[in-house]
C-alpha atoms as a PDB file:
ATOM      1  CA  UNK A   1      19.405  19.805 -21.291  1.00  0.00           C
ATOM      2  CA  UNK A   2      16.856  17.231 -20.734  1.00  0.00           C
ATOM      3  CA  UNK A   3      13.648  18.184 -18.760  1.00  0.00           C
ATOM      4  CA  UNK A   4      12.481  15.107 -16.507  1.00  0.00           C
ATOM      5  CA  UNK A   5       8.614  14.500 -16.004  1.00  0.00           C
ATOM      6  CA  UNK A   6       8.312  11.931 -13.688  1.00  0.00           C
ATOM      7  CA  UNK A   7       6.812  11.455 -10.900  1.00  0.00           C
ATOM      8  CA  UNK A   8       3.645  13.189 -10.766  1.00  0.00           C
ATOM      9  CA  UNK A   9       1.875  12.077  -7.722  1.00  0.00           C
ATOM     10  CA  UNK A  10       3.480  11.679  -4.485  1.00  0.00           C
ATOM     11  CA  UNK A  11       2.064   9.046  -1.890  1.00  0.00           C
ATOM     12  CA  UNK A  12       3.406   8.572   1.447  1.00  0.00           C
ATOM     13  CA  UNK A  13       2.702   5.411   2.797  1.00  0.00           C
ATOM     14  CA  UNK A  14       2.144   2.882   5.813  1.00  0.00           C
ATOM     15  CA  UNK A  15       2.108  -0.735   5.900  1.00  0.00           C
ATOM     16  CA  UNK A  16       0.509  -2.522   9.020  1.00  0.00           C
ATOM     17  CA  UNK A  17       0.583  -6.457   9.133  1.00  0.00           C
ATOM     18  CA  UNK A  18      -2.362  -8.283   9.674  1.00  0.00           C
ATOM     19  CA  UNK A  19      -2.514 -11.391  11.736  1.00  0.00           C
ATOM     20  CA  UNK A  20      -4.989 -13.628  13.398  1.00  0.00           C
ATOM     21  CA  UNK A  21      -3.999 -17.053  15.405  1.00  0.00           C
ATOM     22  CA  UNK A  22      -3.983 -18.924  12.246  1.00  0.00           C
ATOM     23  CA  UNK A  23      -1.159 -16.340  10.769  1.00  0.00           C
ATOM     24  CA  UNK A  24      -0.770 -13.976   7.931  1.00  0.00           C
ATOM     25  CA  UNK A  25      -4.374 -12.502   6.584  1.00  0.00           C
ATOM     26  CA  UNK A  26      -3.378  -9.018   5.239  1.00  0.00           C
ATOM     27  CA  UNK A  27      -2.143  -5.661   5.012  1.00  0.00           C
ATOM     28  CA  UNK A  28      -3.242  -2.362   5.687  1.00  0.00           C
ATOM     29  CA  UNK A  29      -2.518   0.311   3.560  1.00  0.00           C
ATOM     30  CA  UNK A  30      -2.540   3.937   4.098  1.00  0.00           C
ATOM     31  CA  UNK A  31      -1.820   6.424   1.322  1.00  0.00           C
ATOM     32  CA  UNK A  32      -1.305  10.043   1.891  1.00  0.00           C
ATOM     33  CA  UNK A  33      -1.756  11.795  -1.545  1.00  0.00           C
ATOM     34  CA  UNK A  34       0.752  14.966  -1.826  1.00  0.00           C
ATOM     35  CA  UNK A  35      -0.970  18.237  -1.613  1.00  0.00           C
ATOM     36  CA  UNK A  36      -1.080  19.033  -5.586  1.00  0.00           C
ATOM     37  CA  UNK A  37      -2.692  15.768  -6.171  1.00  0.00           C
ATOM     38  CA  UNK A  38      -5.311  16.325  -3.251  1.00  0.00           C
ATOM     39  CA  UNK A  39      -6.148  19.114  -4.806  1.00  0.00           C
ATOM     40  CA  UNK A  40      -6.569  17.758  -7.995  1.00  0.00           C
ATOM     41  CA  UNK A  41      -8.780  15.033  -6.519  1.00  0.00           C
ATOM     42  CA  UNK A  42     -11.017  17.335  -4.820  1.00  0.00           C
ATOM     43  CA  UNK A  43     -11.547  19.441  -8.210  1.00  0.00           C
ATOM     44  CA  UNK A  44     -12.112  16.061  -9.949  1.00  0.00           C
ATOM     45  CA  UNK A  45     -13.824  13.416  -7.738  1.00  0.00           C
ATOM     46  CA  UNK A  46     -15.352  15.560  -4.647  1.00  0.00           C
ATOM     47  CA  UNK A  47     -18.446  17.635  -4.087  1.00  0.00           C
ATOM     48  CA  UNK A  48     -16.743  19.484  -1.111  1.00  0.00           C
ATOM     49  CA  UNK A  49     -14.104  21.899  -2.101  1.00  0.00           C
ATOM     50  CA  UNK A  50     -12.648  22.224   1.763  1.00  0.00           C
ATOM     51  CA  UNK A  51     -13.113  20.133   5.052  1.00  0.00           C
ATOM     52  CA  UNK A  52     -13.997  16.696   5.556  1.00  0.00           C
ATOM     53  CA  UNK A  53     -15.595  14.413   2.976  1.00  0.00           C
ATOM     54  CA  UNK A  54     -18.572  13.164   2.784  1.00  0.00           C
ATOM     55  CA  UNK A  55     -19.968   9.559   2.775  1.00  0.00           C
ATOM     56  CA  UNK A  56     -20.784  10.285  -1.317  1.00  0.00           C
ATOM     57  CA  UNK A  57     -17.293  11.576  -1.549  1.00  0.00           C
ATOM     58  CA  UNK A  58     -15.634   8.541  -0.077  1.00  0.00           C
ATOM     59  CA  UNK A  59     -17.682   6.571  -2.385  1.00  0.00           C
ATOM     60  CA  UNK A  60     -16.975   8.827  -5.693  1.00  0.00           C
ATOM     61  CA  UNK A  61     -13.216   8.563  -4.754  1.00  0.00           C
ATOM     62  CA  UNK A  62     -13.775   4.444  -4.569  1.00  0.00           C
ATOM     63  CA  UNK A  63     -15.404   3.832  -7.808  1.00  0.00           C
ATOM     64  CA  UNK A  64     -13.814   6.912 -10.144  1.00  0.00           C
ATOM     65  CA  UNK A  65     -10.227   6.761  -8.763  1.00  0.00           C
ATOM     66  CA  UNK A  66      -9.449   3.577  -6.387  1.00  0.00           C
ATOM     67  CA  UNK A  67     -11.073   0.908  -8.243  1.00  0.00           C
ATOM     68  CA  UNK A  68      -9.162   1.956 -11.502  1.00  0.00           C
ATOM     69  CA  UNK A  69      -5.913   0.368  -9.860  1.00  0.00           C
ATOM     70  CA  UNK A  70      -7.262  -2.733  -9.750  1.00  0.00           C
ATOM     71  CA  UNK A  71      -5.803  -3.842 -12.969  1.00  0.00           C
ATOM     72  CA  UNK A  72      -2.398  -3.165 -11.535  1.00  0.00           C
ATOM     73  CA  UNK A  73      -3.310  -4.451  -8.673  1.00  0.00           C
ATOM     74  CA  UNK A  74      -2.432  -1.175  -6.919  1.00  0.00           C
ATOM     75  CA  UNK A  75       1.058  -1.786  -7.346  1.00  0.00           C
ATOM     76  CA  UNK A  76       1.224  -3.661  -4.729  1.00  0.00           C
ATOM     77  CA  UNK A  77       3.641  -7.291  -4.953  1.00  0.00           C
ATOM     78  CA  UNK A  78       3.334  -9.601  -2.095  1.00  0.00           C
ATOM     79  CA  UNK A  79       5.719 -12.670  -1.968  1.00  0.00           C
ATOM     80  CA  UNK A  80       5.269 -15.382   0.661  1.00  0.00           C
ATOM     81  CA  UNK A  81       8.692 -17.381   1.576  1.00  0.00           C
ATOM     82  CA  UNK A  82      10.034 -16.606  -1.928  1.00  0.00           C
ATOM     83  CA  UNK A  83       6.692 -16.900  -3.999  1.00  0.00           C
ATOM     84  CA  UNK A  84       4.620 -14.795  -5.549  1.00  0.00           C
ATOM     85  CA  UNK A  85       1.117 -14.082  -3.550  1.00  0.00           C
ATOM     86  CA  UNK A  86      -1.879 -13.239  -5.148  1.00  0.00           C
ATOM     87  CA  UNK A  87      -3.970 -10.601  -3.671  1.00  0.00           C
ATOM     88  CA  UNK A  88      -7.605 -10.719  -3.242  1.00  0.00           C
ATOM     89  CA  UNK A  89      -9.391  -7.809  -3.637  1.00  0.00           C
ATOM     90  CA  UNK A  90      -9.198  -5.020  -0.879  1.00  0.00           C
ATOM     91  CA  UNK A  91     -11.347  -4.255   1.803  1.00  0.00           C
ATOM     92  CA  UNK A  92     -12.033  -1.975   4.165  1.00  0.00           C
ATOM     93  CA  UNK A  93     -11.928   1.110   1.796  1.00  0.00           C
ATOM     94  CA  UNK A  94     -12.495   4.733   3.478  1.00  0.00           C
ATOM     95  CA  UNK A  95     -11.155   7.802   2.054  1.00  0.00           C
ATOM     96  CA  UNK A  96     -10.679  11.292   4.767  1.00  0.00           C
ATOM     97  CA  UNK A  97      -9.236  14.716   4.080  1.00  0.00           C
ATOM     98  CA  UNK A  98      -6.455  15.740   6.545  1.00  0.00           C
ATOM     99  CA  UNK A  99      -5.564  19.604   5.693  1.00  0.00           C
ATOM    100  CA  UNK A 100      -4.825  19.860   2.320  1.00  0.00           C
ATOM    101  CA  UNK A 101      -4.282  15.867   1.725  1.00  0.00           C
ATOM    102  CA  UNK A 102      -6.559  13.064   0.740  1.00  0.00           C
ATOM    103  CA  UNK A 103      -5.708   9.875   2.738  1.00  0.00           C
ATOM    104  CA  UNK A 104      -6.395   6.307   1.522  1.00  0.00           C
ATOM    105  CA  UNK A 105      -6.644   3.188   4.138  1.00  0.00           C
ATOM    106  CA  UNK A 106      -7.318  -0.285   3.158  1.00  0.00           C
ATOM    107  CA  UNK A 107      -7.088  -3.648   3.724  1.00  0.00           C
ATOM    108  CA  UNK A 108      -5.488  -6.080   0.914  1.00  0.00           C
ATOM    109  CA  UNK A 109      -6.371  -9.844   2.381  1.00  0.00           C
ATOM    110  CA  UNK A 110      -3.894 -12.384   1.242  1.00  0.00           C
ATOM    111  CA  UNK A 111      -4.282 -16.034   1.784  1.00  0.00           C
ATOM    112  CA  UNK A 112      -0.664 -17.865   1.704  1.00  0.00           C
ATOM    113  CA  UNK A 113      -1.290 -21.965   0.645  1.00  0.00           C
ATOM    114  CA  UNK A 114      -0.873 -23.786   3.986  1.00  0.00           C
ATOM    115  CA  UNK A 115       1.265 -26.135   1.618  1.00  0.00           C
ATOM    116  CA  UNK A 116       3.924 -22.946   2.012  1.00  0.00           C
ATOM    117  CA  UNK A 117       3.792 -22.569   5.509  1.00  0.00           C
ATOM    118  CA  UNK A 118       7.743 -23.599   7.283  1.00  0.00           C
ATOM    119  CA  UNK A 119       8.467 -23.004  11.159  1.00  0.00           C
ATOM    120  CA  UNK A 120       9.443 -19.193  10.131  1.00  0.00           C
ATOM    121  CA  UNK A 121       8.255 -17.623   7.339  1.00  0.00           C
ATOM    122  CA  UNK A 122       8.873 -14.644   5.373  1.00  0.00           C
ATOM    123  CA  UNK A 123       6.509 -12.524   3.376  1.00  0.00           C
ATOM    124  CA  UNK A 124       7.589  -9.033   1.639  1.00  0.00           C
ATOM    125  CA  UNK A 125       5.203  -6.409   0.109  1.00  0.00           C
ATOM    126  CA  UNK A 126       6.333  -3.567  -1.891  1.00  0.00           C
ATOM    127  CA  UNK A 127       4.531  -0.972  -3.698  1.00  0.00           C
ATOM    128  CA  UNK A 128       5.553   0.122  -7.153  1.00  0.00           C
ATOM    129  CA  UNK A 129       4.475   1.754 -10.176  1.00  0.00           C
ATOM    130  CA  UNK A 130       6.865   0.980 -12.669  1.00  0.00           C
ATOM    131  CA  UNK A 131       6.122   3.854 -15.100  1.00  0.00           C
ATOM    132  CA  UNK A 132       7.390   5.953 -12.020  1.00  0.00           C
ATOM    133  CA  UNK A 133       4.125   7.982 -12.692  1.00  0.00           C
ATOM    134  CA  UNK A 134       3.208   7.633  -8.717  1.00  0.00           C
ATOM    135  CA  UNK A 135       6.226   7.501  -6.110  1.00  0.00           C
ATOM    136  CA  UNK A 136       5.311   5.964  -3.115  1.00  0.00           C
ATOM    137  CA  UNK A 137       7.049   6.146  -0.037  1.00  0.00           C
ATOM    138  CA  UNK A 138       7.002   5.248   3.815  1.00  0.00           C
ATOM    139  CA  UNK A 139       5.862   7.527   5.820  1.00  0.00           C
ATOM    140  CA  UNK A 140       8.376   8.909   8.401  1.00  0.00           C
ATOM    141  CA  UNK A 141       5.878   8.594  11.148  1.00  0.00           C
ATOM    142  CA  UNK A 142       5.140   5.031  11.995  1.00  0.00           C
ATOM    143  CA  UNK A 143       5.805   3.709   8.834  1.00  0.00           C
ATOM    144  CA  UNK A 144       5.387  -0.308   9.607  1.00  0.00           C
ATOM    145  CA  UNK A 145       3.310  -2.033  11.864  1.00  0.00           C
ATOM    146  CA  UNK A 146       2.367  -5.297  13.205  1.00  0.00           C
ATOM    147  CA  UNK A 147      -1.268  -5.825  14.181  1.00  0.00           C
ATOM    148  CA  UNK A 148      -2.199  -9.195  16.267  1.00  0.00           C
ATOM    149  CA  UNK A 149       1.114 -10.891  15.741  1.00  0.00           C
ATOM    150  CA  UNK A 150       2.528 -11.528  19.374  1.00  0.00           C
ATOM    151  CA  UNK A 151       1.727 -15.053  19.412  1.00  0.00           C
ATOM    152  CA  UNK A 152       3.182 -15.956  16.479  1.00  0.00           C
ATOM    153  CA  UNK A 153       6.364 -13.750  17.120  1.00  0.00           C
ATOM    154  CA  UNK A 154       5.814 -11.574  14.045  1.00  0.00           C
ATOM    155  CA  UNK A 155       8.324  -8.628  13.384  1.00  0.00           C
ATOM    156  CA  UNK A 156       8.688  -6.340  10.080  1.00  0.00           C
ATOM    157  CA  UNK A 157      11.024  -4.143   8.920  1.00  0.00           C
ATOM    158  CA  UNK A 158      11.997  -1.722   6.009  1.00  0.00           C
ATOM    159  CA  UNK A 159      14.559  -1.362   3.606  1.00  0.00           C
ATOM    160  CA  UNK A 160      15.086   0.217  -0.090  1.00  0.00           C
ATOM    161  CA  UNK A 161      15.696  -2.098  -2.738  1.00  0.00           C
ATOM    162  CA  UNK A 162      16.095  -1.093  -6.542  1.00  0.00           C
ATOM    163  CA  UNK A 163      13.559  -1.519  -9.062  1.00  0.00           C
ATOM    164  CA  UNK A 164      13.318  -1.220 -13.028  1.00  0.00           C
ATOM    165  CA  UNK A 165      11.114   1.493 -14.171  1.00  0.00           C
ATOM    166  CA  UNK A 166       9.540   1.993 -17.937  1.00  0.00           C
ATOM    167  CA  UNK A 167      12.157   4.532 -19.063  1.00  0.00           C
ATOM    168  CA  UNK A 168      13.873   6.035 -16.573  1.00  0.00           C
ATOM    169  CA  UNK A 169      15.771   3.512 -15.410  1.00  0.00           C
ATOM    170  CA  UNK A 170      16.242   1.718 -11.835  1.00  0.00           C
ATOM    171  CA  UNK A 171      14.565   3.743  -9.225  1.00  0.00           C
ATOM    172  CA  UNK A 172      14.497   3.060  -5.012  1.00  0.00           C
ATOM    173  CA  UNK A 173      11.298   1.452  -3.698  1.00  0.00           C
ATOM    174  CA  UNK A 174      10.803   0.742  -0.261  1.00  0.00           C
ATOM    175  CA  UNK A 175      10.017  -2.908   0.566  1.00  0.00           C
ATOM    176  CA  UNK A 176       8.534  -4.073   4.231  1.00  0.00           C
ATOM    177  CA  UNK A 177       9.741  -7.599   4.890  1.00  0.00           C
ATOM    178  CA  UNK A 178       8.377  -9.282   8.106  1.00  0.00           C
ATOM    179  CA  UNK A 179       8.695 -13.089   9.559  1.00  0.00           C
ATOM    180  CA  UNK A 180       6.502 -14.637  11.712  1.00  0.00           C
ATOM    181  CA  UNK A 181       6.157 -18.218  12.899  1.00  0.00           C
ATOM    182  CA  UNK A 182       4.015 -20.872  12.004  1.00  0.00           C
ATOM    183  CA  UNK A 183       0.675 -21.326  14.185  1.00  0.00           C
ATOM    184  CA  UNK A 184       1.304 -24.877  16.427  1.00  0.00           C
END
């Protein structure tokens, strides 16, 4: 019988859409590493073995662990109305410990071409390692958000689409897909 390796981190995950009058300008992420992981975080990137971190922690866990996904662009795929988005780099980095997790929020700023703009318009982010190393996964509590989208009537939603993985086959990966209207 076949042993099976993979995953080996666990993330839960929110998504919050970020809007301002002139539409679309981001997302924020929150990660919630899986207690084993945490752990192993702590051991490896943190001075303080319990309790909350401190500002040198945060900033350990940024530069030996967070900016390492950059060339994967932290697995994170944006598409505006069909297209693929590029993704600036993220903001808004701060790392806290919440029992025995670590917890990641952040802000990836996307800029859709106003030559892609229609009346409504769709954009989709997913988050995906495809060596199904790390499995991310909404959170149950709150899972998507809208912030500052009222005016342009912006809405998002979840669903679980399948995705190829580097040898194990097609896995579920939740995608967030929310439409909001063009500024007037």
């Amino acid at each position: 019988m076949a042993a099976q390796a993979h995953p080996h981190i666990f993330i839960k995950q929110n998504v919050v859409a970020l809007f301002d009058p002139s539409g679309l300008t981001g997302f924020r992420l929150t990660w919630r590493f899986d207690p084993m992981y945490s752990s192993m975080m702590r051991a490896d990137f943190v001075s303080t073995k319990g309790g909350p971190l401190t500002p040198a922690d945060v900033k350990n866990l940024h530069d030996k662990s967070f900016v390492d996904l950059e060339d994967v662009h932290y697995f994170t795929t944006v598409t505006f109305n069909g297209k693929p988005l590029p993704l600036d780099t993220p903001t808004n980095f701060s790392a806290t410990a919440d029992g025995g997790t670590i917890v990641y929020t952040f802000d990836i700023p996307v800029r859709p071409d106003p030559h892609d703009l229609r009346p409504e318009n769709v954009v989709a982010i997913t988050v995906f390692d495809p060596s199904y190393y790390v499995y991310y996964e909404l959170a149950s509590d709150n899972p998507v958000a809208v912030t500052s989208g009222t005016a342009l009537k912006a809405a998002c939603g979840a669903s679980v689409v399948w995705r190829d993985s580097i040898g194990w086959g097609r896995v579920h990966s939740d995608l967030v897909t929310c439409t909001y209207h063009s500024p007037r």
